[in-house]
N, C-alpha and C. Protein backbone atom coordinates (compact mmCIF):
# COMPACT_ATOMS: atom_id res chain seq x y z
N UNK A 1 1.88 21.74 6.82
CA UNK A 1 1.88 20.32 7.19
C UNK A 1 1.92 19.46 5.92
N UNK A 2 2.55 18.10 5.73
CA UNK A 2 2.84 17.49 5.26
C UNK A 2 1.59 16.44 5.06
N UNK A 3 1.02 16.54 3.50
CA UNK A 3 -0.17 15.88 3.43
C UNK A 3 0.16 14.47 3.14
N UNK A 4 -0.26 13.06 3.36
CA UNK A 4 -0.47 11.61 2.52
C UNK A 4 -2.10 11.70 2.56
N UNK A 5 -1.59 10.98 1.18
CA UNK A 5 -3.18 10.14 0.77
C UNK A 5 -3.04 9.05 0.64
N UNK A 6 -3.97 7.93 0.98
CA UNK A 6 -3.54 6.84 1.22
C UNK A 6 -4.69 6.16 0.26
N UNK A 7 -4.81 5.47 -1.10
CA UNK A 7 -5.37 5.15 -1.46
C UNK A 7 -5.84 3.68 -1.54
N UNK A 8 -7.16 2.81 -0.89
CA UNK A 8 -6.97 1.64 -0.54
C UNK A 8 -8.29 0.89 -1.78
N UNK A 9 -7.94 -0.02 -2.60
CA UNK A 9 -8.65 -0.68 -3.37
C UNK A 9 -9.44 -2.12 -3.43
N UNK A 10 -9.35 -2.48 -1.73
CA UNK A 10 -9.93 -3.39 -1.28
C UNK A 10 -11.52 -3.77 -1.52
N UNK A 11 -11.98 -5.12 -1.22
CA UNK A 11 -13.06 -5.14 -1.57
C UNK A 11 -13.56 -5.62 -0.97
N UNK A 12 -12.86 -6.30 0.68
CA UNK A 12 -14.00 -7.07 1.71
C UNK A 12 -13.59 -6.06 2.84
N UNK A 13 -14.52 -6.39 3.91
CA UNK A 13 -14.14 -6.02 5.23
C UNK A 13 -13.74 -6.48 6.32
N UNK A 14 -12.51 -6.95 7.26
CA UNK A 14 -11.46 -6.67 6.54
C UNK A 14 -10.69 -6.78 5.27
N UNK A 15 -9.64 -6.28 4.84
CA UNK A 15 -8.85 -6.75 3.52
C UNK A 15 -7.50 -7.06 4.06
N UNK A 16 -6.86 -7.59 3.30
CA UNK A 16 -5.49 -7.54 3.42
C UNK A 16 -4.85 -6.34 2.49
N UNK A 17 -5.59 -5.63 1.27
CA UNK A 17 -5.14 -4.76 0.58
C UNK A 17 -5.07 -3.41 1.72
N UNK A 18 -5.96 -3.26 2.54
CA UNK A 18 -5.94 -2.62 3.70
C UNK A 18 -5.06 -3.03 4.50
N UNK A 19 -4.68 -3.70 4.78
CA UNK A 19 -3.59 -4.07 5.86
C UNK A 19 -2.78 -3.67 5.43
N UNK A 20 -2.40 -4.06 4.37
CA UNK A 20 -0.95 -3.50 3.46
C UNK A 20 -0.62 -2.03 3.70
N UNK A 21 -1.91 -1.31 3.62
CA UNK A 21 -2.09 0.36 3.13
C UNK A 21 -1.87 0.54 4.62
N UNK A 22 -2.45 0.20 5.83
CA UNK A 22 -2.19 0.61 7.35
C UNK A 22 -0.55 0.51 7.36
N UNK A 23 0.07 -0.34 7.36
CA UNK A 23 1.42 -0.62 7.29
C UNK A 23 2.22 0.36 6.26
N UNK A 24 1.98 0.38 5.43
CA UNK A 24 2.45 1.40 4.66
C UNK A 24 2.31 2.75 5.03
N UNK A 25 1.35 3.17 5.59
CA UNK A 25 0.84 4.62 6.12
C UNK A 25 2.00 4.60 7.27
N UNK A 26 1.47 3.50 8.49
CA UNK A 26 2.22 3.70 9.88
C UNK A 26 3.95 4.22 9.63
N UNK A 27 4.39 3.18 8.56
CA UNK A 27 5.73 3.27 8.44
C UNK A 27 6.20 4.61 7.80
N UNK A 28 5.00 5.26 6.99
CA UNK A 28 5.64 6.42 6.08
C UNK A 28 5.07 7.81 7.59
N UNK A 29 4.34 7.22 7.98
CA UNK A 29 4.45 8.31 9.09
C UNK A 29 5.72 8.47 10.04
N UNK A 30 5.75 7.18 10.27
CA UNK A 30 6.99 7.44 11.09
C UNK A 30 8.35 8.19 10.69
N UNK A 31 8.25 8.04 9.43
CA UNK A 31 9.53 8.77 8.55
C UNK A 31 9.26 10.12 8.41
N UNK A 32 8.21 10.52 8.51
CA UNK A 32 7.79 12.16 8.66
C UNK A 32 7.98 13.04 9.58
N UNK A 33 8.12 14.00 9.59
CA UNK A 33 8.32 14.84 11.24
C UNK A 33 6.88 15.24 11.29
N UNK A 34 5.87 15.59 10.37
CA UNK A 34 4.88 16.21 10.63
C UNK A 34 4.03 16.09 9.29
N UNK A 35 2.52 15.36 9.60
CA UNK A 35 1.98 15.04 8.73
C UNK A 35 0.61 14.48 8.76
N UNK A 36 -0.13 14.82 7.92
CA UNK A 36 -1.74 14.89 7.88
C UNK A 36 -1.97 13.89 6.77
N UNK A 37 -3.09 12.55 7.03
CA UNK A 37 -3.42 11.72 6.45
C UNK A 37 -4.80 11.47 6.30
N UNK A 38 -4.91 10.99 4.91
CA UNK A 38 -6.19 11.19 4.31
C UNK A 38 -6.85 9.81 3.74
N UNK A 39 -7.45 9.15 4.12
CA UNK A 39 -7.80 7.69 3.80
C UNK A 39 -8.83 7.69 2.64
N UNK A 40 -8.32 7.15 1.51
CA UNK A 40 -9.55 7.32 0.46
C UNK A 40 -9.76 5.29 0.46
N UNK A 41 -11.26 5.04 0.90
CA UNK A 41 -11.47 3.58 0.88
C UNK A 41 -12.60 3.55 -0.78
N UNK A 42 -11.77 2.89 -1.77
CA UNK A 42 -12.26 2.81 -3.00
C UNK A 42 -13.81 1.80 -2.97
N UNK A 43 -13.93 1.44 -2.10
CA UNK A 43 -15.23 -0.30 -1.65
C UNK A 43 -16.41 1.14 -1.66
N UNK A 44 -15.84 2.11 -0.96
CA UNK A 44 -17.03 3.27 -0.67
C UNK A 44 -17.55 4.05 -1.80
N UNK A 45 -16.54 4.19 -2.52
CA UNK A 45 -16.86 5.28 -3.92
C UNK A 45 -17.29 4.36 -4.91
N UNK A 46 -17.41 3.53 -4.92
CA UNK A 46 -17.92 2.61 -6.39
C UNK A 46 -18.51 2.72 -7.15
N UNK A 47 -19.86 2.70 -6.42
CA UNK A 47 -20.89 3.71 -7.45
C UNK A 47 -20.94 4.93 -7.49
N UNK A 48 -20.29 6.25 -6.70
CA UNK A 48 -20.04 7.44 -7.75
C UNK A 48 -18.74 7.35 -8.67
N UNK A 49 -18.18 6.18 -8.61
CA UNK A 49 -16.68 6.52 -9.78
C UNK A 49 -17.70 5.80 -11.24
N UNK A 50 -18.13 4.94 -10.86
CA UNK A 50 -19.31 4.29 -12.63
C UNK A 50 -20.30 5.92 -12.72
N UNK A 51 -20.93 6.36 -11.86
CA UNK A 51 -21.61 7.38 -12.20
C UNK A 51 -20.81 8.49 -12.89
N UNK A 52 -19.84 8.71 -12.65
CA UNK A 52 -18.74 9.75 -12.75
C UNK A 52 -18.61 9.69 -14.45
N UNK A 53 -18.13 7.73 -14.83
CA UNK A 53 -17.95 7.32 -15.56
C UNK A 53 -19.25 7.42 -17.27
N UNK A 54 -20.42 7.67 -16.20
CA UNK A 54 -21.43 7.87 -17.35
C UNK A 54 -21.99 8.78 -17.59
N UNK A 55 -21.79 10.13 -16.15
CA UNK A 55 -22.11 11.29 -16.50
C UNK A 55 -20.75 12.32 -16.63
N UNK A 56 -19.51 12.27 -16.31
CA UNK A 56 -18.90 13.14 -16.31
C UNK A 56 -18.91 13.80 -15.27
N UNK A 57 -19.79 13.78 -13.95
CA UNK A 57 -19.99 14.75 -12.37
C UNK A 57 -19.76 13.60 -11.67
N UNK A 58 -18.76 14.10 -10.51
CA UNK A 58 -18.42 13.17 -9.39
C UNK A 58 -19.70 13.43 -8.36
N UNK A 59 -19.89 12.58 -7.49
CA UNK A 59 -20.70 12.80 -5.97
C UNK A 59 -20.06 13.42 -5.05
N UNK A 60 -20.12 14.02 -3.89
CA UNK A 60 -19.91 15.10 -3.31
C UNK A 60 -18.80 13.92 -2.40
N UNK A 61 -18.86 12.86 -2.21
CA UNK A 61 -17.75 12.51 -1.45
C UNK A 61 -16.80 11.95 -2.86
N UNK A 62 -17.18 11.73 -4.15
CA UNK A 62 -15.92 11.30 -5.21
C UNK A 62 -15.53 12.41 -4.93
N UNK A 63 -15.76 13.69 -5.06
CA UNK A 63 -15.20 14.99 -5.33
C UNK A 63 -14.41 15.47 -4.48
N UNK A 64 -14.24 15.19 -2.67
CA UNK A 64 -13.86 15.20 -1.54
C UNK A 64 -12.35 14.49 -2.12
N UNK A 65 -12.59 13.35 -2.46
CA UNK A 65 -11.10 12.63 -2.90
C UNK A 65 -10.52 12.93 -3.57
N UNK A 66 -10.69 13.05 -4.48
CA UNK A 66 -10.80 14.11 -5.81
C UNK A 66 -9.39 15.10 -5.46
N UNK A 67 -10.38 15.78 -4.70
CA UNK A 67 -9.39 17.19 -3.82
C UNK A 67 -8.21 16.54 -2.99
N UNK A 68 -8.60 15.77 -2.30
CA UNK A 68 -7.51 15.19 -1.52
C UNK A 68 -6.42 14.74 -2.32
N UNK A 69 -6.30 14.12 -3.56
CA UNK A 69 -5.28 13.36 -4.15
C UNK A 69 -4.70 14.84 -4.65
N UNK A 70 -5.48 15.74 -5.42
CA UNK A 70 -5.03 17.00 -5.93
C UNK A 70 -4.09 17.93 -4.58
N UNK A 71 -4.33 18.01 -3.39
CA UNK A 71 -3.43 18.68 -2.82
C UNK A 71 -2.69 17.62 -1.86
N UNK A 72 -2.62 16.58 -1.94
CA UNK A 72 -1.50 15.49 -1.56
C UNK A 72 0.18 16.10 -1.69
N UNK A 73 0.87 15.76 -1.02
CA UNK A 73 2.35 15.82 -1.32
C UNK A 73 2.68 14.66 -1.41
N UNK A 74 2.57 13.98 -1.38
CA UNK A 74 2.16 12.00 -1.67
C UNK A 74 1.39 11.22 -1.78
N UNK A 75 1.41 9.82 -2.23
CA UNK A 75 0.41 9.03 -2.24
C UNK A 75 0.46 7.98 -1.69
N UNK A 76 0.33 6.80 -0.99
CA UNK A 76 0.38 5.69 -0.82
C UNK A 76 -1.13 4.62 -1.80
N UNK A 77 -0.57 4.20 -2.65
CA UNK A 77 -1.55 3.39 -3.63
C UNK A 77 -1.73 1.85 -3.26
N UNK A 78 -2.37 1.27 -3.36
CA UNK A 78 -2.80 -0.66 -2.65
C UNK A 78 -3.65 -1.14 -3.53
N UNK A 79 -4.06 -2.07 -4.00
CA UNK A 79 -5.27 -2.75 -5.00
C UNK A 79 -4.68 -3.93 -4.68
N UNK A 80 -5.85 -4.96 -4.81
CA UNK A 80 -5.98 -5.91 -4.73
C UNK A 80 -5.54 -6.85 -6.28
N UNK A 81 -4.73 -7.87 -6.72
CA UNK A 81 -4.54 -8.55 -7.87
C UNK A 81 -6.13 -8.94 -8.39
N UNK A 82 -6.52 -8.68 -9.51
CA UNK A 82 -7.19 -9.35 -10.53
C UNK A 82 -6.98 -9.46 -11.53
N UNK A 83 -6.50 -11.07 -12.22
CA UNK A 83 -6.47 -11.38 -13.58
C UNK A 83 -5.38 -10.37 -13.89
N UNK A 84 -4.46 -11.00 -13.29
CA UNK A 84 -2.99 -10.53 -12.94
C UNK A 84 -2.53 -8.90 -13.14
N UNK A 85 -3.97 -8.07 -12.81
CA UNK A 85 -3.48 -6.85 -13.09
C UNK A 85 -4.05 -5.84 -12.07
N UNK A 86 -3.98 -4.57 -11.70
CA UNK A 86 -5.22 -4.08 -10.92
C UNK A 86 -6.05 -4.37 -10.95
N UNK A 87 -7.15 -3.92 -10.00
CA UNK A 87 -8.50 -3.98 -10.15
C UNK A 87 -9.04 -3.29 -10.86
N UNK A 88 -10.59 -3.52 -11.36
CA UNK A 88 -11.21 -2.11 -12.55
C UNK A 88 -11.22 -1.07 -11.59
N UNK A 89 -11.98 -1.40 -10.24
CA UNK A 89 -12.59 0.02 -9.45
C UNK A 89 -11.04 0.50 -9.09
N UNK A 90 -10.18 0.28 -9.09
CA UNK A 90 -9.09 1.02 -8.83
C UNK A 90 -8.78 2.05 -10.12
N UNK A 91 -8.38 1.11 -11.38
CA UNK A 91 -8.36 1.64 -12.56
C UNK A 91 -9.36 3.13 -12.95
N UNK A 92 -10.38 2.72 -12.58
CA UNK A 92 -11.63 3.55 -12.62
C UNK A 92 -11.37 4.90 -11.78
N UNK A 93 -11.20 5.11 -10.63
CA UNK A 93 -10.55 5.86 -9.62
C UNK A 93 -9.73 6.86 -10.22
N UNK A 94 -9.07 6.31 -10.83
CA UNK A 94 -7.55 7.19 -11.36
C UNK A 94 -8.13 7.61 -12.98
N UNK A 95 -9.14 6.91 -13.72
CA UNK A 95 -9.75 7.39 -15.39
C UNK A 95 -10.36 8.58 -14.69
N UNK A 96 -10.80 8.97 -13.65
CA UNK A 96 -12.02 9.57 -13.60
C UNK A 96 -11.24 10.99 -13.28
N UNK A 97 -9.84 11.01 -12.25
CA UNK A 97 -9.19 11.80 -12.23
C UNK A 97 -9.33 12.86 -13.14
N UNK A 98 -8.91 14.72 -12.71
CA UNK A 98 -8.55 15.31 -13.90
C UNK A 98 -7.06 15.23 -14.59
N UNK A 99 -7.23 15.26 -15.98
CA UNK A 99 -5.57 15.30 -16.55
C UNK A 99 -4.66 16.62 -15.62
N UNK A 100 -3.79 15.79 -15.48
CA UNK A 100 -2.19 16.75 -14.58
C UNK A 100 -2.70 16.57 -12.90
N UNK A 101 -3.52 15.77 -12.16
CA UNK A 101 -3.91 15.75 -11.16
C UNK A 101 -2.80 14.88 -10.12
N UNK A 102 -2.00 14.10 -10.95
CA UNK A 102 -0.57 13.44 -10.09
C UNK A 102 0.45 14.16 -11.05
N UNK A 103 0.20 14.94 -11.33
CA UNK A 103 2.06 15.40 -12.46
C UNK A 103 2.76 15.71 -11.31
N UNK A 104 4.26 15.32 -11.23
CA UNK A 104 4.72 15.40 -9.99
C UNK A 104 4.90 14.66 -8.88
N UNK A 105 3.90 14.20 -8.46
CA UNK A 105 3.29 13.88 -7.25
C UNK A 105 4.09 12.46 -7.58
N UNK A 106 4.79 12.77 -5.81
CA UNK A 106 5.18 11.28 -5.14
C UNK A 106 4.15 10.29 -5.24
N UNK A 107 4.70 8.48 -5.34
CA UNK A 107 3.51 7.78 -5.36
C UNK A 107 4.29 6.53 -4.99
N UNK A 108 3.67 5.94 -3.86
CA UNK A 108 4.32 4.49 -3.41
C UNK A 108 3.40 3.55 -3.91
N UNK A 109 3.81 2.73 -5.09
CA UNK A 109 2.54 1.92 -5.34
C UNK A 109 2.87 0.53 -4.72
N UNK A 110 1.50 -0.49 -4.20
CA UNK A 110 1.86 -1.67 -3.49
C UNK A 110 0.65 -2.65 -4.06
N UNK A 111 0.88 -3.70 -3.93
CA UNK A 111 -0.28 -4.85 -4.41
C UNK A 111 -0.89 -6.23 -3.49
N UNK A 112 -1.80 -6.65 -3.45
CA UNK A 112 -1.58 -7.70 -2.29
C UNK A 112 -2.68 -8.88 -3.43
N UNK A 113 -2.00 -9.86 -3.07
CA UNK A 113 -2.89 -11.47 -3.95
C UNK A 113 -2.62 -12.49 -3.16
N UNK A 114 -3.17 -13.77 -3.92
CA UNK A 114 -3.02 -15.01 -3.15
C UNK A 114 -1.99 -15.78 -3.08
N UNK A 115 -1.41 -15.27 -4.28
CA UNK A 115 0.07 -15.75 -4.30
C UNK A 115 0.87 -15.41 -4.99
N UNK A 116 2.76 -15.44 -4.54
CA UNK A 116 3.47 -14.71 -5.25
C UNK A 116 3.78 -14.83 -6.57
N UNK A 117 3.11 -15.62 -7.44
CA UNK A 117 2.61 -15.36 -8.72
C UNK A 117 2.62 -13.85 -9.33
N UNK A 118 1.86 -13.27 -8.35
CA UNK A 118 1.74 -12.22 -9.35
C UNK A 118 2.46 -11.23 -8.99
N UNK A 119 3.55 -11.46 -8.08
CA UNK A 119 4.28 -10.42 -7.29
C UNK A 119 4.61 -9.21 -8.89
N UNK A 120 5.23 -9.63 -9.88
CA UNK A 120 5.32 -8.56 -11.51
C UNK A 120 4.48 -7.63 -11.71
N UNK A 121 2.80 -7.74 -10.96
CA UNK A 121 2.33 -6.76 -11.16
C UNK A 121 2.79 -5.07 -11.22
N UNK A 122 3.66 -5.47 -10.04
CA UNK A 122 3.84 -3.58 -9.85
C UNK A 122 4.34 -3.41 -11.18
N UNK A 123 5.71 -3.68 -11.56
CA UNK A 123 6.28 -3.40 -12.66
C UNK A 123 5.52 -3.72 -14.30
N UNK A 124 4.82 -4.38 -14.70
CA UNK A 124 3.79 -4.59 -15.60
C UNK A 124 2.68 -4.14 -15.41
N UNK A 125 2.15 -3.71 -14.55
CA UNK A 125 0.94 -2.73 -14.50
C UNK A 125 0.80 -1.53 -13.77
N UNK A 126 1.23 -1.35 -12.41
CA UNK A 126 1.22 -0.28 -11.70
C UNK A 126 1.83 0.22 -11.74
N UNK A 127 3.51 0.22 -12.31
CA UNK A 127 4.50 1.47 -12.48
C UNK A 127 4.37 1.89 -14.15
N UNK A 128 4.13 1.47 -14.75
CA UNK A 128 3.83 1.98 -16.34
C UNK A 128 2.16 3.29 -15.97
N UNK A 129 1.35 2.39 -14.89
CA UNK A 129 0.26 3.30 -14.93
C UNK A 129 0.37 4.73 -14.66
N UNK A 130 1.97 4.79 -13.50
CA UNK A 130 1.23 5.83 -12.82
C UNK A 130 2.51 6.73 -13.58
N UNK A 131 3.65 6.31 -14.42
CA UNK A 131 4.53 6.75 -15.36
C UNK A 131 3.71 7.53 -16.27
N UNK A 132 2.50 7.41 -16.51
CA UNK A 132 1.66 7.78 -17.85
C UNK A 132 1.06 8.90 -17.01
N UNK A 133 0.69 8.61 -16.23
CA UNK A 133 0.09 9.97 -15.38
C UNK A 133 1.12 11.07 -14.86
N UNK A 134 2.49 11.04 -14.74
CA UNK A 134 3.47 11.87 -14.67
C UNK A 134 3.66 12.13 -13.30
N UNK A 135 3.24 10.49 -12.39
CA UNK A 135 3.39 10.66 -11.49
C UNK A 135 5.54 10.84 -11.07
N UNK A 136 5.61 10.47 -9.83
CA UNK A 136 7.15 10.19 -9.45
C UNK A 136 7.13 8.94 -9.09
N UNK A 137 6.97 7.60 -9.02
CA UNK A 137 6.73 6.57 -8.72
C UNK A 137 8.51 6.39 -7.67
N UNK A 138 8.00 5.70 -6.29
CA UNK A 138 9.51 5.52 -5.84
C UNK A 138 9.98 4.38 -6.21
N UNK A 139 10.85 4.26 -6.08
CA UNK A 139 12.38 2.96 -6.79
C UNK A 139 11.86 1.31 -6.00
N UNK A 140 11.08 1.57 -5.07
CA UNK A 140 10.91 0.28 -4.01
C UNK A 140 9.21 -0.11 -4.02
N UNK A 141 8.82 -0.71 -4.86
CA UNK A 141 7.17 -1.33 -4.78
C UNK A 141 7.30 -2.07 -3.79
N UNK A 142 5.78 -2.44 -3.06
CA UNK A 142 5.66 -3.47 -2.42
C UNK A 142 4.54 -4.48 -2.39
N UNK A 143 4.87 -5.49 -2.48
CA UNK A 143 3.87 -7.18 -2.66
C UNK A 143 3.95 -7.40 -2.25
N UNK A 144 2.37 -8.11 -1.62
CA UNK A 144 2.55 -8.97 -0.51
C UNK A 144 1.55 -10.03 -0.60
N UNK A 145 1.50 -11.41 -1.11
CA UNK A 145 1.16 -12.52 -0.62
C UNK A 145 0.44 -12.87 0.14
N UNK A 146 -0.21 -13.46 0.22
CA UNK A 146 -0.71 -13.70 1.66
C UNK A 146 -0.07 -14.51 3.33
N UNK A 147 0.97 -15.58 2.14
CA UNK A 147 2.05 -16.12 3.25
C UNK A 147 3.26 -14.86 3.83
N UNK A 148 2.76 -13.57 2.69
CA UNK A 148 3.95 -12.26 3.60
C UNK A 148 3.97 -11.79 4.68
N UNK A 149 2.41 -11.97 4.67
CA UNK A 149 1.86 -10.92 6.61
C UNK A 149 2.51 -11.71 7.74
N UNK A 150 3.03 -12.72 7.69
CA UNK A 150 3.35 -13.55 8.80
C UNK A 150 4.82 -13.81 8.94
N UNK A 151 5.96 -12.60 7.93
CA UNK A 151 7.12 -13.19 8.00
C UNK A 151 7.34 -11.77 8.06
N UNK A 152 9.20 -11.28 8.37
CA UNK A 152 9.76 -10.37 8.65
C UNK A 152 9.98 -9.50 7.01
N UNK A 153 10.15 -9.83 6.69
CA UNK A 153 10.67 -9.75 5.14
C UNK A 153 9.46 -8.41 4.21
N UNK A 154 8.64 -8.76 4.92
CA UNK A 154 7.34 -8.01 4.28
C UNK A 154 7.93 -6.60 4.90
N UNK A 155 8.08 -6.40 6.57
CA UNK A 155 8.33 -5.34 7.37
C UNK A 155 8.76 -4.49 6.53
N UNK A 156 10.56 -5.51 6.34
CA UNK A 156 11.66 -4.43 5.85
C UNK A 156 11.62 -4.02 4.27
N UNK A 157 10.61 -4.36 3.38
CA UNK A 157 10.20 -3.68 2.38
C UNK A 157 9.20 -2.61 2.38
N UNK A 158 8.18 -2.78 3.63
CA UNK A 158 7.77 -1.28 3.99
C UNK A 158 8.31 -0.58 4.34
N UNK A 159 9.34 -0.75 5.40
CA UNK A 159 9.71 -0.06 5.62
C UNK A 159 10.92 1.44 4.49
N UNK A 160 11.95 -0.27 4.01
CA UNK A 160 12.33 0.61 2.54
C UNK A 160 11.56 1.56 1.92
N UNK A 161 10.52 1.40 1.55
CA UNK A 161 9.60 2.14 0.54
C UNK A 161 9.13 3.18 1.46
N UNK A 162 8.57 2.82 2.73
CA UNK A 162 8.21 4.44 3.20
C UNK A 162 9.53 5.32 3.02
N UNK A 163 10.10 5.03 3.50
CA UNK A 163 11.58 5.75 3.71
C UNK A 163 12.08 6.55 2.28
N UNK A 164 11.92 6.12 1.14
CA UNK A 164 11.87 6.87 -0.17
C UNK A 164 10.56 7.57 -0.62
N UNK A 165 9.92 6.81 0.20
CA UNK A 165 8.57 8.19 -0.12
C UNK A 165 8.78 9.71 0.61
N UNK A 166 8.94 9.19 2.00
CA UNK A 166 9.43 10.31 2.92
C UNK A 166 10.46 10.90 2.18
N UNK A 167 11.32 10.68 1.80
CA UNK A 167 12.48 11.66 0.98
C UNK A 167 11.92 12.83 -0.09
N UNK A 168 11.11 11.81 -1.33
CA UNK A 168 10.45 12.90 -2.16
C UNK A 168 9.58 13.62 -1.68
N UNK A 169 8.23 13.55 -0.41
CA UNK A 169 7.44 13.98 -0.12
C UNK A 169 8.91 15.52 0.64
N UNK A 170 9.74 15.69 1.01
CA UNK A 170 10.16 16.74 1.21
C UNK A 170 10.59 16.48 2.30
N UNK A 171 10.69 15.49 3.42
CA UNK A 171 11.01 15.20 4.84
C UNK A 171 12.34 16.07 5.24
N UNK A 172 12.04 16.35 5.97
CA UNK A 172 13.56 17.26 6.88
C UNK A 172 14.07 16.75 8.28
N UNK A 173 14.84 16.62 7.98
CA UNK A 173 15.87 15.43 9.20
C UNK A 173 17.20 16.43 9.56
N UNK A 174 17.18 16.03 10.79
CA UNK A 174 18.70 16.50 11.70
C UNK A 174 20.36 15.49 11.57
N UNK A 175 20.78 16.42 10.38
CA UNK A 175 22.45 15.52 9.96
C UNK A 175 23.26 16.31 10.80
N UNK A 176 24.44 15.57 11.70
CA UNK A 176 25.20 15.86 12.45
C UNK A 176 24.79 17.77 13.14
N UNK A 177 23.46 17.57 13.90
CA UNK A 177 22.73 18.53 14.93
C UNK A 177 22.47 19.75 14.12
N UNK A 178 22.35 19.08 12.84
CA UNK A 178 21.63 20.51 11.84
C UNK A 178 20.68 20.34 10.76
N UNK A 179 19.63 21.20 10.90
CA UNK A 179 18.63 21.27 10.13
C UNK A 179 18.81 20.97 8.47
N UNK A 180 18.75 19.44 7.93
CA UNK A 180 18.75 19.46 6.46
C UNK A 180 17.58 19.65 5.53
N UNK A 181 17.47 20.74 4.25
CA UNK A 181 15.95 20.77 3.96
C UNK A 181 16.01 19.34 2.67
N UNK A 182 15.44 18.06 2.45
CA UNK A 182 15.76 17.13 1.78
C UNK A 182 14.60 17.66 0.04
N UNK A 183 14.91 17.15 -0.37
CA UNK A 183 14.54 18.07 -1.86
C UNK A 183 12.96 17.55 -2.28
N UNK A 184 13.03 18.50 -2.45
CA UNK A 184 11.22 18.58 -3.24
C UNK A 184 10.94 18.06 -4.45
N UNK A 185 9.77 17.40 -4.86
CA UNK A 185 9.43 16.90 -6.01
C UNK A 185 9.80 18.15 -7.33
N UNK A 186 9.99 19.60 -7.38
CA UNK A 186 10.66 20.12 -8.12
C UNK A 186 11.85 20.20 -8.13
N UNK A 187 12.45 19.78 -6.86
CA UNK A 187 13.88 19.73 -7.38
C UNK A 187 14.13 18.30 -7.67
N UNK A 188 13.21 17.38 -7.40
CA UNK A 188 13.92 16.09 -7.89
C UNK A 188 13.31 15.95 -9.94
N UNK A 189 12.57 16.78 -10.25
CA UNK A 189 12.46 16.99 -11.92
C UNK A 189 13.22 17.96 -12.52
N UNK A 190 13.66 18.65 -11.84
CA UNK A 190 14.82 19.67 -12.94
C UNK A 190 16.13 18.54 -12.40
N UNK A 191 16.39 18.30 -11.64
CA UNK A 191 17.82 17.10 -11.18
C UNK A 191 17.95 16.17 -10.42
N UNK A 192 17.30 15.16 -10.90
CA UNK A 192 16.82 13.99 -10.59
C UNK A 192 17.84 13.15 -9.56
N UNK A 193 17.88 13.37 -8.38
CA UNK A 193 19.16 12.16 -7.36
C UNK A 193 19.13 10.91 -8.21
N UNK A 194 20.58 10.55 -8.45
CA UNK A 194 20.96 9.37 -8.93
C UNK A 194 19.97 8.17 -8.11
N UNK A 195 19.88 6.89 -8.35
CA UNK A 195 18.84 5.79 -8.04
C UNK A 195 19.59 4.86 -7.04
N UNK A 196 21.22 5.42 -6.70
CA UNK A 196 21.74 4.38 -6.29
C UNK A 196 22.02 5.66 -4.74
N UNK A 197 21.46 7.01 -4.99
CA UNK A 197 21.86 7.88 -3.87
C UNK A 197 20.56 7.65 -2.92
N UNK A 198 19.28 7.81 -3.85
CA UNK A 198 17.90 7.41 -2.98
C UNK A 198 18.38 6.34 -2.28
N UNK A 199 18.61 5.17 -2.67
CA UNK A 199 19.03 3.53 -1.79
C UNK A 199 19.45 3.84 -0.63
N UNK A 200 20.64 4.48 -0.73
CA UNK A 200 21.75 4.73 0.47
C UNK A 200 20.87 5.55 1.86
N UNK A 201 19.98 6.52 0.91
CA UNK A 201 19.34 7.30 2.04
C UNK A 201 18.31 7.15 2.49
N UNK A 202 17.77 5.64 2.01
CA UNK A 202 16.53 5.36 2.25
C UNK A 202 16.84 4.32 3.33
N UNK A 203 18.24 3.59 3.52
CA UNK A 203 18.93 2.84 3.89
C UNK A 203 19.34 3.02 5.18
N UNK A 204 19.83 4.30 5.30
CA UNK A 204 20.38 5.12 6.76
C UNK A 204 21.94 4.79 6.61
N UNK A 205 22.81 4.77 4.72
CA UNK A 205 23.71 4.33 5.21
C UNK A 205 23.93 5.92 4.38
């Protein structure tokens, strides 16, 4: 079975950084034939990721996540804008990680703020982050505003982005009434699909 982790960096109850991450999940499920999801809520781990941070030992539920991101076949990532960049407890989350724990690993990163101001984040902070970690980051981030939740426009960029996550995560789809196997995060690092072939197939054209 086909694992997501869904990593959410919210900080009230409700969030909109959560909303984002539900939407993002629903849509990358739907692109899956078969698949097991794992909700890591960062508001919960707070104080074992600073403990982590001063002793070096996670708490028995940091460590639970821990595992979960380590046998993921994807990620879905969300944080909330601060001071135009992630959040610390998000930041913190991913320091505490072990080194090579995303090498590979698919990763849809997304952001949510008060306004489209800071929509640059992904590309100035969240795709350099998770580049350094050796993640696969897909071609399509998503921001969302707060005036986004209420317009169409938000949809069809989740939707885009699940749809290229589903590709690297390994998804297998029926082309003209036959079983296609779509390529694995090792075959997309020894021969990387051109950026303009992901589009097309993330596209349905």
């Amino acid at each position: 079975m086909t694992r997501l982790v869904v990593i959410s960096a919210g900080l009230s109850v409700p969030s909109s950084t959560r909303l984002l991450a539900d939407r993002l999940t629903a849509a990358t499920v739907e692109a899956l034939e078969d698949v097991e999801v794992t909700y890591v809520e960062l508001r919960d781990l707070a104080h074992q990721v600073t403990d982590q941070l001063l002793t070096g030992f996670p708490g028995a539920e940091l460590a639970a996540a821990q595992d979960s991101v380590r046998a993921a076949d994807g990620l879905v990532v969300v944080t909330p804008v601060f001071s135009a960049s992630y959040s610390g407890l998000f930041k913190s989350f991913f320091d505490v990680l072990e080194t090579g724990a995303l090498d590979g690993k698919p990763v849809l990163v997304a952001a949510t703020a008060g306004t489209a101001r800071h929509s640059l984040v992904l590309e100035h902070a969240l795709r350099p982050l998770f580049a350094y970690l050796h993640a696969v980051v897909v071609p399509t981030g998503v921001f969302a505003a707060s005036e986004d939740f209420a317009g169409t426009d938000l949809d069809l960029r989740v939707s885009r982005a699940a749809g290229e996550l589903a590709l690297l995560m390994g998804k297998v789809s029926a082309v003209d009434g036959a079983a296609t196997r779509r390529r694995t995060v090792e075959d997309e690092l020894a021969e990387p699909t051109p950026f303009d072939q992901l589009l097309r197939q993330a596209s349905g054209r």
